[in-house]
PDB file of N, CA and C in Angstrom:
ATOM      1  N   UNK A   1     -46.666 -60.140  -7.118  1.00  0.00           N
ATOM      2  CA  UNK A   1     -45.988 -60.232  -5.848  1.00  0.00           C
ATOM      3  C   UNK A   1     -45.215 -61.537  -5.690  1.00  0.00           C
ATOM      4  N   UNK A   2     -45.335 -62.800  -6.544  1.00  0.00           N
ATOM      5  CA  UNK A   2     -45.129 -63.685  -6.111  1.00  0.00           C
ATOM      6  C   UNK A   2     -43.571 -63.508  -6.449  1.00  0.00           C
ATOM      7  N   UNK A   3     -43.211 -63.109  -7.768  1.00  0.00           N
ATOM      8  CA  UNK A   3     -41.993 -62.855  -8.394  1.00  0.00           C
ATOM      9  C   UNK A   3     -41.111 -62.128  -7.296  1.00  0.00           C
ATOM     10  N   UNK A   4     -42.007 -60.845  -6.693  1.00  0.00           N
ATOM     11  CA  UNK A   4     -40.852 -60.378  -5.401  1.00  0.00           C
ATOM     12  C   UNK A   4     -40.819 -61.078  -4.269  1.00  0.00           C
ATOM     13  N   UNK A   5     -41.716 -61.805  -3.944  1.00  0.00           N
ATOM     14  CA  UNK A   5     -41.370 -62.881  -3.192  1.00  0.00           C
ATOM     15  C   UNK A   5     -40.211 -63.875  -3.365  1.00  0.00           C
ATOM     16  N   UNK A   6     -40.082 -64.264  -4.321  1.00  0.00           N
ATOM     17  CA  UNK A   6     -38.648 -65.094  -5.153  1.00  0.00           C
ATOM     18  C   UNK A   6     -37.517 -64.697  -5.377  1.00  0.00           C
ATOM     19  N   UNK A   7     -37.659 -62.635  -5.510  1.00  0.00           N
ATOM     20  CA  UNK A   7     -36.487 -62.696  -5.366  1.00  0.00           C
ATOM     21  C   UNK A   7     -36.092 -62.128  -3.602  1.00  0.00           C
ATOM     22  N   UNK A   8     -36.991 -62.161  -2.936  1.00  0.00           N
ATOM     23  CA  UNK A   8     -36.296 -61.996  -1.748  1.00  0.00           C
ATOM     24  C   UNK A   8     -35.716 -63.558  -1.513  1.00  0.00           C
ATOM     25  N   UNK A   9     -36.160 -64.198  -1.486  1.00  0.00           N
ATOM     26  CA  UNK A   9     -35.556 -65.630  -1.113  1.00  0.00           C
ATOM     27  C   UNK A   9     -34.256 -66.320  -1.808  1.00  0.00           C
ATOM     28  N   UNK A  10     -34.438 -65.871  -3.176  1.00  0.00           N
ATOM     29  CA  UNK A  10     -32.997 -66.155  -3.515  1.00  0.00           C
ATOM     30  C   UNK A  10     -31.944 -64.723  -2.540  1.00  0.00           C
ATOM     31  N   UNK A  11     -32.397 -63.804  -2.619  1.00  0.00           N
ATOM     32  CA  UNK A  11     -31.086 -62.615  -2.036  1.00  0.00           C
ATOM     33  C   UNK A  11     -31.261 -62.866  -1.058  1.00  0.00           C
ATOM     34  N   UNK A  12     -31.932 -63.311   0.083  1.00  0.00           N
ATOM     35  CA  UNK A  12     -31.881 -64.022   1.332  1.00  0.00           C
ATOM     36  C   UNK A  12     -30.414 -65.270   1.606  1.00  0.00           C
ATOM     37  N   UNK A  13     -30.959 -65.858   0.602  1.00  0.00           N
ATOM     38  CA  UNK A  13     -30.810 -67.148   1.224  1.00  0.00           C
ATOM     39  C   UNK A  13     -29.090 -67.799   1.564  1.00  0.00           C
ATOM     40  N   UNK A  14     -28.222 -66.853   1.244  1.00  0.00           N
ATOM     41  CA  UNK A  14     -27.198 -67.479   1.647  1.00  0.00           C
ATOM     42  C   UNK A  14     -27.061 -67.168   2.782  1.00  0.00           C
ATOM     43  N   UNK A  15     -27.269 -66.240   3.552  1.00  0.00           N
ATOM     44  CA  UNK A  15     -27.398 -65.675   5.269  1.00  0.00           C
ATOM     45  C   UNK A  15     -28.685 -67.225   6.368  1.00  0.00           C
ATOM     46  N   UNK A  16     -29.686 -66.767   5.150  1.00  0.00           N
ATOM     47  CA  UNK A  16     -30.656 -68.172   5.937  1.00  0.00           C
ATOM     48  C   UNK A  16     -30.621 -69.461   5.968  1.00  0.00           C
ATOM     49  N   UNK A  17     -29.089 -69.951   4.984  1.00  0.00           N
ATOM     50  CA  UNK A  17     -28.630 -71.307   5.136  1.00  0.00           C
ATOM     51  C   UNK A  17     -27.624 -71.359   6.129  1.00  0.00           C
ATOM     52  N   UNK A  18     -27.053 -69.731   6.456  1.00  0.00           N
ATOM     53  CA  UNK A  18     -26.189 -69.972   7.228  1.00  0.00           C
ATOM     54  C   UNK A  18     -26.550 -69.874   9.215  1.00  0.00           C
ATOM     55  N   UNK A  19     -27.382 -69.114   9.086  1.00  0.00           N
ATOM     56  CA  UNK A  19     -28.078 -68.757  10.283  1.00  0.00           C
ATOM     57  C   UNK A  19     -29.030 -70.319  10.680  1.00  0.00           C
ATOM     58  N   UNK A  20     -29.593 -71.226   9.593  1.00  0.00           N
ATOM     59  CA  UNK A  20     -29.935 -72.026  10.309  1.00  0.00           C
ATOM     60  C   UNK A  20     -29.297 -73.218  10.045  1.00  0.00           C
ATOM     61  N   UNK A  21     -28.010 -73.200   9.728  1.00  0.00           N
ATOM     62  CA  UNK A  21     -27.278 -74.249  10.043  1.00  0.00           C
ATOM     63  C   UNK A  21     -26.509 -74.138  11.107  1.00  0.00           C
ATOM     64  N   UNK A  22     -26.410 -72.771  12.071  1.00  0.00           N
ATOM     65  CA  UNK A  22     -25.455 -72.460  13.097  1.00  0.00           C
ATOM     66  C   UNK A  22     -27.439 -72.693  14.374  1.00  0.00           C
ATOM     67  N   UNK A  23     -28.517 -73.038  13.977  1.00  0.00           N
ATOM     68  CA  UNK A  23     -29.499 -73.044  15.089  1.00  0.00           C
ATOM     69  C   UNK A  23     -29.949 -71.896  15.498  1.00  0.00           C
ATOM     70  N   UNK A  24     -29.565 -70.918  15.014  1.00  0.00           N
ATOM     71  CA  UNK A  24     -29.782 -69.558  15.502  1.00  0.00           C
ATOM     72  C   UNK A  24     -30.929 -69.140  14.876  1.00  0.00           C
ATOM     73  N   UNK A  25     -32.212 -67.950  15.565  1.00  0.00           N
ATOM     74  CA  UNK A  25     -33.419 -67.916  15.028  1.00  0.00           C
ATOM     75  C   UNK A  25     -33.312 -66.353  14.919  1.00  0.00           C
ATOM     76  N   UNK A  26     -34.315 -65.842  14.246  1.00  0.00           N
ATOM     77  CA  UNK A  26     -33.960 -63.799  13.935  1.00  0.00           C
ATOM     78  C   UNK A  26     -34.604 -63.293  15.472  1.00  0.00           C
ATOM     79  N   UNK A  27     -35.222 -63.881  16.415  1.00  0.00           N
ATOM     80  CA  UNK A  27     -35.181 -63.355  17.748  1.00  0.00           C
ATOM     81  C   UNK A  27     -33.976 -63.317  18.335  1.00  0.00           C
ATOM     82  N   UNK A  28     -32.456 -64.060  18.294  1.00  0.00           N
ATOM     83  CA  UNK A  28     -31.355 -64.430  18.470  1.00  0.00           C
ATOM     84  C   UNK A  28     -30.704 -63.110  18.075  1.00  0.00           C
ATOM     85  N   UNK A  29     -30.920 -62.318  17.354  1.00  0.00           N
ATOM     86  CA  UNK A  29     -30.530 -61.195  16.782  1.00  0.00           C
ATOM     87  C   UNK A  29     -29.663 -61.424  15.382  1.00  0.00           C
ATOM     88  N   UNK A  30     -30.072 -62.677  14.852  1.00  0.00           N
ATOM     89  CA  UNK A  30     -29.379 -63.518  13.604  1.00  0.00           C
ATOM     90  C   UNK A  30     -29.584 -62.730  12.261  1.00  0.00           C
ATOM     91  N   UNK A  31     -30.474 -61.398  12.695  1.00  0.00           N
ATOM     92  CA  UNK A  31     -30.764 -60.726  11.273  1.00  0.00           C
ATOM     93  C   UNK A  31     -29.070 -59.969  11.274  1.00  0.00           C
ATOM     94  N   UNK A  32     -28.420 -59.793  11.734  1.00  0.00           N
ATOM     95  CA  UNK A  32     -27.046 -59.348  11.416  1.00  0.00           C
ATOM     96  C   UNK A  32     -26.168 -59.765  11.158  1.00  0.00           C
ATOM     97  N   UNK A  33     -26.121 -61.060  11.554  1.00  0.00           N
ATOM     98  CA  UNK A  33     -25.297 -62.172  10.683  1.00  0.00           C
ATOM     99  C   UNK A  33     -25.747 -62.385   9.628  1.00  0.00           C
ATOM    100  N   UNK A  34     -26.944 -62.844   9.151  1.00  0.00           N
ATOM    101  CA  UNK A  34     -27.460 -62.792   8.147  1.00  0.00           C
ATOM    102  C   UNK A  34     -27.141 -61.759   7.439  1.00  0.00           C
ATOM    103  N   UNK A  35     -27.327 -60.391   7.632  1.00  0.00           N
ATOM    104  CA  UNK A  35     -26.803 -59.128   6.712  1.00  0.00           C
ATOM    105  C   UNK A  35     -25.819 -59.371   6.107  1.00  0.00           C
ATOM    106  N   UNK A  36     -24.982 -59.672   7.395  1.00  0.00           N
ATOM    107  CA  UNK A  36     -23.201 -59.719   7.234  1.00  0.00           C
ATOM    108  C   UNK A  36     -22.848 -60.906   6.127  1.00  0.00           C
ATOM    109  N   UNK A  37     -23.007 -62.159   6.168  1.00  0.00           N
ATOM    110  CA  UNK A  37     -23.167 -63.221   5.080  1.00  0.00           C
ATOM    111  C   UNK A  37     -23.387 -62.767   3.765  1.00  0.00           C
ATOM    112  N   UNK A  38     -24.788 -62.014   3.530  1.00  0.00           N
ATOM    113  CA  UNK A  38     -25.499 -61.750   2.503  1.00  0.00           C
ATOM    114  C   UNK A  38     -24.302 -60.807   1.509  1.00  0.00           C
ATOM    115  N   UNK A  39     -24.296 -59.816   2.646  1.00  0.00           N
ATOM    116  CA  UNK A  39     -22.974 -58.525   2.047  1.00  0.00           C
ATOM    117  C   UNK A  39     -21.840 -59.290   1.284  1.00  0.00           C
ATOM    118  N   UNK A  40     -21.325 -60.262   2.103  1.00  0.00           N
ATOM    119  CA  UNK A  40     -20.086 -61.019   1.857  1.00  0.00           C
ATOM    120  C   UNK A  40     -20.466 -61.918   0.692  1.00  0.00           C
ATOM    121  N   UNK A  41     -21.213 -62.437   0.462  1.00  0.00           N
ATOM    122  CA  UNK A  41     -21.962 -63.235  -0.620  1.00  0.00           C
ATOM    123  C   UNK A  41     -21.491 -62.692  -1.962  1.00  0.00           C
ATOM    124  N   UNK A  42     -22.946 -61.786  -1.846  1.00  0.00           N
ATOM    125  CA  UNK A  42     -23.383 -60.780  -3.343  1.00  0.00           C
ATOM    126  C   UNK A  42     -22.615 -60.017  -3.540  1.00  0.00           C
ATOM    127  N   UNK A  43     -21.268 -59.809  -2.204  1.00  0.00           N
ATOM    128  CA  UNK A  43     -20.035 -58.371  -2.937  1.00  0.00           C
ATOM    129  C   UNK A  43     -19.247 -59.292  -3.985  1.00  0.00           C
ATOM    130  N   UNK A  44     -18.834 -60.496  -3.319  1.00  0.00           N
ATOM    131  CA  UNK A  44     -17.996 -61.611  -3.763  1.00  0.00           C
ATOM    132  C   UNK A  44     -18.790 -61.446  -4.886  1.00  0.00           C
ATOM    133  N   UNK A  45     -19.782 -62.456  -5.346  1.00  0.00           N
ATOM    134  CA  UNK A  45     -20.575 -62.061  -6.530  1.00  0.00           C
ATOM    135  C   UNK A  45     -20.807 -60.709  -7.888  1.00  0.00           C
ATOM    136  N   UNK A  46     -20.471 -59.906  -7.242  1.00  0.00           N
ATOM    137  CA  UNK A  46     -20.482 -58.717  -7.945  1.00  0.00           C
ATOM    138  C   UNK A  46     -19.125 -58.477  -8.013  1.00  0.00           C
ATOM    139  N   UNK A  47     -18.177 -58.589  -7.494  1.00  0.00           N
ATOM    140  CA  UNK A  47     -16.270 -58.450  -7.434  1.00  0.00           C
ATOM    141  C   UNK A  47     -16.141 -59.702  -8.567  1.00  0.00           C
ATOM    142  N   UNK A  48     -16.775 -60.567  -9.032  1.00  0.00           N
ATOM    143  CA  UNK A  48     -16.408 -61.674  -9.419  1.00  0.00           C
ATOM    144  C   UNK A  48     -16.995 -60.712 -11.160  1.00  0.00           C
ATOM    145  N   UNK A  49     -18.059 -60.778 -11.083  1.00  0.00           N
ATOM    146  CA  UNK A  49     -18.456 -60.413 -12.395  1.00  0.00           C
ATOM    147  C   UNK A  49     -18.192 -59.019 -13.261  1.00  0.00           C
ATOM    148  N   UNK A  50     -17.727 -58.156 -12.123  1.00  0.00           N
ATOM    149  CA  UNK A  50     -17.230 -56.821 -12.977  1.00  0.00           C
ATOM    150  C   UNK A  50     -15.736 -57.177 -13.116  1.00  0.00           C
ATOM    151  N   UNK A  51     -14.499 -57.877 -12.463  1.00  0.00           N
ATOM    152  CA  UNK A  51     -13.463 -58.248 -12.752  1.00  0.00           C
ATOM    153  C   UNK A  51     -13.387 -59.018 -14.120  1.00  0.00           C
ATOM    154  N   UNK A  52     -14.482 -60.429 -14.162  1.00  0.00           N
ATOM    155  CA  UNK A  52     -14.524 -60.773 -15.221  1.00  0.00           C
ATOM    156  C   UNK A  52     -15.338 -60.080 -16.906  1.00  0.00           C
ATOM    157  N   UNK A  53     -15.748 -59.673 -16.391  1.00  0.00           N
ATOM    158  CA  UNK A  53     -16.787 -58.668 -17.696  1.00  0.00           C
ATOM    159  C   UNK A  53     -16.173 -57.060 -17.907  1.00  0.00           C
ATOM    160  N   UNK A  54     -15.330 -56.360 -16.652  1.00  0.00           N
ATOM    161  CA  UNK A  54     -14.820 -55.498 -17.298  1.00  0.00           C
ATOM    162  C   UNK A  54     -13.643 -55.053 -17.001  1.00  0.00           C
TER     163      UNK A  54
END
């Protein structure tokens, strides 16, 4: 478990650097910004590596 613990926090974490650098808490309703970040993140991420690899 600890391993899926690790990877939630890395696939988290660009939404949870951004949500708590804006002060905002997930009672705030910050889990949707957070989504929204995350999406925008890992698409970028994945647009980046199938452009370059195929």
């Amino acid at each position: 478990m600890a391993i899926l613990k690790a990877f939630e926090t890395v696939f988290f974490a660009p939404g949870d650097l951004v949500r708590r650098a804006l002060g905002l808490t997930m009672e705030q309703d910050a889990g949707v910004l957070r989504s929204f970040i995350n999406s925008i993140f890992w698409g970028g991420v994945a647009l980046f590596v199938a452009l370059k690899y195929f």
